[in-house]
N, C-alpha and C. Protein backbone atom coordinates (compact mmCIF):
# COMPACT_ATOMS: atom_id res chain seq x y z
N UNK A 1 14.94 -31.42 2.90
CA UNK A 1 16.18 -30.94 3.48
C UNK A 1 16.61 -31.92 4.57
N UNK A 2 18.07 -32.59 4.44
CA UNK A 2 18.39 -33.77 5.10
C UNK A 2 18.88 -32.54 6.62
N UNK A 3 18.80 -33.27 8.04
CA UNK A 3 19.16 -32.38 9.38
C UNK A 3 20.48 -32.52 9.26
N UNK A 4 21.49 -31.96 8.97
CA UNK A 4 22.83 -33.14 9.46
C UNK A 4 23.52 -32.40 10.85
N UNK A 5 22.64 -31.23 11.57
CA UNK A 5 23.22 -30.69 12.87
C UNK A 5 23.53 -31.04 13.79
N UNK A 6 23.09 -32.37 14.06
CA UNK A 6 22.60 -33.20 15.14
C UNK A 6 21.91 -32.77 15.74
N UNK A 7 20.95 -32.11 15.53
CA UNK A 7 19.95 -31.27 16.57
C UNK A 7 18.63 -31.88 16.30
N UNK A 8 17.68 -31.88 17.61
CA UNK A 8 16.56 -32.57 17.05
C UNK A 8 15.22 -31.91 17.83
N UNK A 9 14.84 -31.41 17.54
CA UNK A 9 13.85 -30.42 18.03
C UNK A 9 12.74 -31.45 18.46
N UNK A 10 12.20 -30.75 19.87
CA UNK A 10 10.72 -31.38 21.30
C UNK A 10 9.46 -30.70 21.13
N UNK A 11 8.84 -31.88 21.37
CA UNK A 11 7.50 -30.67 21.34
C UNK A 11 7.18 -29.85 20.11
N UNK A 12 6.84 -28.65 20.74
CA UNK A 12 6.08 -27.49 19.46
C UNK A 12 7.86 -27.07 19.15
N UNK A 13 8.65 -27.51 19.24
CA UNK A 13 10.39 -26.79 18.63
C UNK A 13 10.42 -26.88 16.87
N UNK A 14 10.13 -25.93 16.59
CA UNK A 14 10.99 -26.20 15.33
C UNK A 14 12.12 -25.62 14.71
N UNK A 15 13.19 -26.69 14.44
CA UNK A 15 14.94 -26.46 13.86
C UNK A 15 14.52 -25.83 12.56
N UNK A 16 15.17 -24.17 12.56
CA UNK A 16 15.35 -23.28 11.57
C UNK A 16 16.68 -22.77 10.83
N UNK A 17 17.31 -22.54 9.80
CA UNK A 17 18.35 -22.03 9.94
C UNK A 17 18.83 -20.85 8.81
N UNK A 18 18.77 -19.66 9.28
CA UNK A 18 19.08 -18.87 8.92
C UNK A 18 19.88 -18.63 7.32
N UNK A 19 19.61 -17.99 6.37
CA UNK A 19 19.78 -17.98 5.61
C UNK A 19 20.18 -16.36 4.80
N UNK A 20 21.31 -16.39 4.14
CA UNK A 20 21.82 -14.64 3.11
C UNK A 20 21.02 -14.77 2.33
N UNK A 21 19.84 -13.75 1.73
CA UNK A 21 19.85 -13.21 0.38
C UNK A 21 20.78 -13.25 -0.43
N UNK A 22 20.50 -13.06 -1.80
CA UNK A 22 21.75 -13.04 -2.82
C UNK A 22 21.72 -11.82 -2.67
N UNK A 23 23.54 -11.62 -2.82
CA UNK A 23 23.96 -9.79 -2.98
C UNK A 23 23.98 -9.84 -4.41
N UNK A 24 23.52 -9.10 -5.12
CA UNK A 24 23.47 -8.61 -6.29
C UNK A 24 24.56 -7.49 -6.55
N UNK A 25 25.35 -7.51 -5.61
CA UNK A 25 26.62 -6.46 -5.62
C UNK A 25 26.41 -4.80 -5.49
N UNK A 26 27.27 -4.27 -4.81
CA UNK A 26 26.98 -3.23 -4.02
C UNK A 26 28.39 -2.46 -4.33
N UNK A 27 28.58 -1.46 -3.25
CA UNK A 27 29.63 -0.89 -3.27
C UNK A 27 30.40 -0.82 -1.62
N UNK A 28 29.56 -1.28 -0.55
CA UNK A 28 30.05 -2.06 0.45
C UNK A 28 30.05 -3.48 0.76
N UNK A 29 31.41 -3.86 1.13
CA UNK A 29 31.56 -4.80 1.50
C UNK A 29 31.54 -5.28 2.72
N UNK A 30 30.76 -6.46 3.05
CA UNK A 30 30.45 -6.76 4.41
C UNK A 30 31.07 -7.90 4.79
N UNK A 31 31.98 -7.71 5.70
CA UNK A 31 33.03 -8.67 6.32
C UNK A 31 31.42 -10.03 6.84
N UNK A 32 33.03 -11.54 6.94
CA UNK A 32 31.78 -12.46 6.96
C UNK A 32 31.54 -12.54 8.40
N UNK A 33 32.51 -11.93 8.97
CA UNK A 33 31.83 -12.15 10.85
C UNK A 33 30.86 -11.10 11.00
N UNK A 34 30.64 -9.70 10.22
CA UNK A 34 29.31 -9.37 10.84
C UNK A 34 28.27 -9.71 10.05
N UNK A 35 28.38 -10.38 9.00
CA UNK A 35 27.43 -11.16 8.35
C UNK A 35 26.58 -11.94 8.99
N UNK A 36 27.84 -13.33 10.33
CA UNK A 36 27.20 -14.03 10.57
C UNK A 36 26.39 -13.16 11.70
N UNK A 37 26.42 -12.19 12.44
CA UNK A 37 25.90 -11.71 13.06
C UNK A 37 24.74 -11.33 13.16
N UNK A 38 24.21 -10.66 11.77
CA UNK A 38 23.20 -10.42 11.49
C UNK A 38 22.75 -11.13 10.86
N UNK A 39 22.86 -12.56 10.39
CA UNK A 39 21.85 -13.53 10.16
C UNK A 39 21.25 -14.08 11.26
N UNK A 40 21.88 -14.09 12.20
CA UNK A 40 21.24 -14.80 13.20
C UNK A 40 20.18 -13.50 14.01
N UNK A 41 19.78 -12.46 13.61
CA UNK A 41 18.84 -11.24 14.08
C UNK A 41 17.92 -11.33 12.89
N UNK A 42 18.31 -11.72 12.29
CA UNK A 42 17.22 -11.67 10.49
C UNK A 42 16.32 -12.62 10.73
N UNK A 43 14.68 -12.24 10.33
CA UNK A 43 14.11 -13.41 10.27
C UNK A 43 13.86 -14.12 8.88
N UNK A 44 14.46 -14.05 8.62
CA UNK A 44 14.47 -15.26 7.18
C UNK A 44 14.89 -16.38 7.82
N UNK A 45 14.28 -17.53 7.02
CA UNK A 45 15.26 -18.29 7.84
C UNK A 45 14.73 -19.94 7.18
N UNK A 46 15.03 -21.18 6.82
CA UNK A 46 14.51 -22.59 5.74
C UNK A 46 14.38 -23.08 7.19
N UNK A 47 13.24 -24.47 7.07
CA UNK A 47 12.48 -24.87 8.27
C UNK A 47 13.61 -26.18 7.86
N UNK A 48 14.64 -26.81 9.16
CA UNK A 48 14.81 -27.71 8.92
C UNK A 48 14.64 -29.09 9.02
N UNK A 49 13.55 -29.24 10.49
CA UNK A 49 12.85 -29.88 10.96
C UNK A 49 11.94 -29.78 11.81
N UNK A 50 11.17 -30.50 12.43
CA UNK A 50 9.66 -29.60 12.62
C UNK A 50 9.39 -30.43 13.61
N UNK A 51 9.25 -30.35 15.26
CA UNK A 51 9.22 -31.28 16.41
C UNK A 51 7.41 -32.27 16.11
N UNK A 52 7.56 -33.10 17.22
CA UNK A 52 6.39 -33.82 16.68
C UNK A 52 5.32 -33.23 17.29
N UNK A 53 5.11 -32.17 18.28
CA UNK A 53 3.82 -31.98 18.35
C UNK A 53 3.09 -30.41 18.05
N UNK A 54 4.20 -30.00 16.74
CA UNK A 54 4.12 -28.52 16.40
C UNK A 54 2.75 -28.66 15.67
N UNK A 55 1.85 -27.33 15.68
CA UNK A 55 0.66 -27.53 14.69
C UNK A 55 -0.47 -28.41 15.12
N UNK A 56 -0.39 -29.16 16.27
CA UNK A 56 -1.09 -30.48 16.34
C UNK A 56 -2.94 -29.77 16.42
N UNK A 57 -2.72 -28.56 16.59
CA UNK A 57 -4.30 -27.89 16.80
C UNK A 57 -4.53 -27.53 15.67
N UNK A 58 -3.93 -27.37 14.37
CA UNK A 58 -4.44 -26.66 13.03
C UNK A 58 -4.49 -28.08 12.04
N UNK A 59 -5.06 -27.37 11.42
CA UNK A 59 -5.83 -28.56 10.32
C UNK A 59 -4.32 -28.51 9.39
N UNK A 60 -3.22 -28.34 9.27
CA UNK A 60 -2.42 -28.40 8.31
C UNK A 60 -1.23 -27.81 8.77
N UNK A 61 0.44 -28.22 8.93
CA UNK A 61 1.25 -27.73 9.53
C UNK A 61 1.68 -26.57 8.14
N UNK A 62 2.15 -24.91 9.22
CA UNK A 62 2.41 -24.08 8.54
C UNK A 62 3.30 -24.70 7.65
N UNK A 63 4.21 -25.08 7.87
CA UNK A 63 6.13 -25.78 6.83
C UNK A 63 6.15 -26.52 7.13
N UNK A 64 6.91 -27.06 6.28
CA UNK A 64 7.71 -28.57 6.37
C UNK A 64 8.96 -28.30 5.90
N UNK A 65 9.81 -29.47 6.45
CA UNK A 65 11.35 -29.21 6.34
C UNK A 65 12.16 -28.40 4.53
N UNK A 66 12.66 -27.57 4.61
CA UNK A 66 12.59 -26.99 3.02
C UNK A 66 12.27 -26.29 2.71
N UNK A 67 11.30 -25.39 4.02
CA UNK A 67 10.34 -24.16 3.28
C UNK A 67 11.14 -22.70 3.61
N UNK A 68 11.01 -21.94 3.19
CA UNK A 68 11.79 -20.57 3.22
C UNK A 68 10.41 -20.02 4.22
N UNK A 69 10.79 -19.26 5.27
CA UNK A 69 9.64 -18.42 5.76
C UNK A 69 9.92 -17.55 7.07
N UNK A 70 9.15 -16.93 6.96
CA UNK A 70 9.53 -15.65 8.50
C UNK A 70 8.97 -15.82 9.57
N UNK A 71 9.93 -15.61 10.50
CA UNK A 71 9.51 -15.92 11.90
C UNK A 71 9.67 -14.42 12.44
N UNK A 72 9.18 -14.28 13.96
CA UNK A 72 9.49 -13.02 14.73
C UNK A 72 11.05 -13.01 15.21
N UNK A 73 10.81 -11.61 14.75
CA UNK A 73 12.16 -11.24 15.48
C UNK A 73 13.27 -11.65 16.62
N UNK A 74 13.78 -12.08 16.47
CA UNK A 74 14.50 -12.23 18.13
C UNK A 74 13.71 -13.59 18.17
N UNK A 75 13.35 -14.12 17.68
CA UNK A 75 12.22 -15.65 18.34
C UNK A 75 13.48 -16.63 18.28
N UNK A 76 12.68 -17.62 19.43
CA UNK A 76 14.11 -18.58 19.37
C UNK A 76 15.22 -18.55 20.64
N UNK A 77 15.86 -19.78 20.35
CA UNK A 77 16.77 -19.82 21.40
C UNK A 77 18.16 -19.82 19.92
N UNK A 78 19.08 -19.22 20.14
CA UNK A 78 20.47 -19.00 18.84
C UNK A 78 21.35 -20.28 19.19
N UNK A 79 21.88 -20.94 18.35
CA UNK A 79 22.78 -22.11 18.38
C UNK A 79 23.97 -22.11 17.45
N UNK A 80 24.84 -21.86 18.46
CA UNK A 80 26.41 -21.93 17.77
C UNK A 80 27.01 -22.53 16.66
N UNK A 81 27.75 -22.63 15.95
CA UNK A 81 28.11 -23.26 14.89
C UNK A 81 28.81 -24.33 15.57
N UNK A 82 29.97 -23.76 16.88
CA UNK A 82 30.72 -24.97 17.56
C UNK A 82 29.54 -25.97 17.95
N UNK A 83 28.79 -25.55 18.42
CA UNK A 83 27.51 -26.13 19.00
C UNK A 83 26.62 -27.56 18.25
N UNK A 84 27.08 -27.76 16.93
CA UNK A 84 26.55 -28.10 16.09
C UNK A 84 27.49 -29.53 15.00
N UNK A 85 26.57 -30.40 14.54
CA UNK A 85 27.97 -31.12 14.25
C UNK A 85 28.72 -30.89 12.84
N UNK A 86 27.68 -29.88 12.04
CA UNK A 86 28.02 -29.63 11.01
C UNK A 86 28.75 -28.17 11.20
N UNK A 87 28.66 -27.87 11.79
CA UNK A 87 29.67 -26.37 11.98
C UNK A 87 28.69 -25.07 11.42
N UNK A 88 27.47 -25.29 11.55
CA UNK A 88 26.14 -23.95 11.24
C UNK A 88 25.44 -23.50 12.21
N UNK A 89 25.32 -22.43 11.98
CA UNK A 89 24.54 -21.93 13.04
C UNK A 89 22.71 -22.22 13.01
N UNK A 90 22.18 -22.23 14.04
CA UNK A 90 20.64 -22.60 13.79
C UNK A 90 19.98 -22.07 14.80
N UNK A 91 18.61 -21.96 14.82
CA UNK A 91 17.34 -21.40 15.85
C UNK A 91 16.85 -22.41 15.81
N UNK A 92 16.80 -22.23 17.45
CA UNK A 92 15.43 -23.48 17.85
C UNK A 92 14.30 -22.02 17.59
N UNK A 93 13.06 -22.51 17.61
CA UNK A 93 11.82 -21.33 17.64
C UNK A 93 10.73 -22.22 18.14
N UNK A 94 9.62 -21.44 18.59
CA UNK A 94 8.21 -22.24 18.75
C UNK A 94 7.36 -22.08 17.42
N UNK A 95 6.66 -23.04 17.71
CA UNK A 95 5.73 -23.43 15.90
C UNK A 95 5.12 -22.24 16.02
N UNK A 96 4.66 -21.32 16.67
CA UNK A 96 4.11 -20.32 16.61
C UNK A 96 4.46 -18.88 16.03
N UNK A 97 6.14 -19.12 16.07
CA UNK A 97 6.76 -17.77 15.14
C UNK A 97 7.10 -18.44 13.92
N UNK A 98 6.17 -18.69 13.55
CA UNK A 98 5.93 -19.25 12.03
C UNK A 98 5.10 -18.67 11.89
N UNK A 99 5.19 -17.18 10.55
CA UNK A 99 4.35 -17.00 10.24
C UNK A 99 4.18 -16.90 8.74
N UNK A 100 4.52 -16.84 8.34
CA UNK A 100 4.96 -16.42 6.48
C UNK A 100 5.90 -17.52 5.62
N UNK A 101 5.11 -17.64 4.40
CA UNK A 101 6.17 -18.47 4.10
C UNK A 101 6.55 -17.55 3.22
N UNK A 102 7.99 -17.60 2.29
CA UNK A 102 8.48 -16.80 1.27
C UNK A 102 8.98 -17.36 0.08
N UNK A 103 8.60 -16.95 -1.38
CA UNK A 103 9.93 -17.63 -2.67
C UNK A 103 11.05 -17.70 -2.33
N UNK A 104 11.60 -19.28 -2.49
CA UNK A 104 13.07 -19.81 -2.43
C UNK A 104 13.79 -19.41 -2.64
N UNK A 105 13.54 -18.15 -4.31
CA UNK A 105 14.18 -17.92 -5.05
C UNK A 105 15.47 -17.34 -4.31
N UNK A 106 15.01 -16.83 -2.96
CA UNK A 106 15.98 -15.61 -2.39
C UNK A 106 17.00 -15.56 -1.77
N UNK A 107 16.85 -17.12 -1.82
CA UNK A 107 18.21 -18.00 -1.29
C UNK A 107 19.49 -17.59 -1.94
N UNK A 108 20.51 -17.89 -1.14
CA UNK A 108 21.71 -18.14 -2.03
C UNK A 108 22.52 -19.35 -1.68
């Protein structure tokens, strides 16, 4: 997964960014501003880059840039879409609310 946010994560930081499930269609419709709202409270979320001294105590870093996986709740500092040079929203997090990785499949 190429960064194109301009963001570049220090230390144990690693750049996350939030990601929808596929709707398989429903019978409510969910406007896209509280969408974006609650992606950024969801912990799903693809690792997009991974600072250089995340993991440096474990024999093997949890992710690497590309991986689908769950972090804690609320973890993180939230980053604006204005904020950003690609216009997305993203989490900084510590390597430590890394805990799970998950199938891709669930992407959309």
């Amino acid at each position: 997964m190429e960064n194109r946010s301009g963001l570049s994560p220090k230390g144990v930081a690693v750049l996350v960014k939030p990601y929808t499930v596929a709707n398989k269609g429903g019978l409510i419709a969910i406007p896209a501003s509280v969408r974006a709202q609650t992606d950024m409270v969801d912990n799903r979320v693809v690792v997009v880059e991974v600072g250089p001294e995340a993991w440096k105590d474990e024999s093997a870093p949890r992710a690497v840039a590309g991986d689908h996986v769950l972090i804690t709740k609320f973890a993180g500092f939230m980053i604006k879409p204005e904020d950003t040079l690609d216009g997305q929203a993203y989490r900084v997090v510590n390597d430590r609310d890394i805990f799970c990785g998950i199938p891709s499949r669930e992407a959309a």
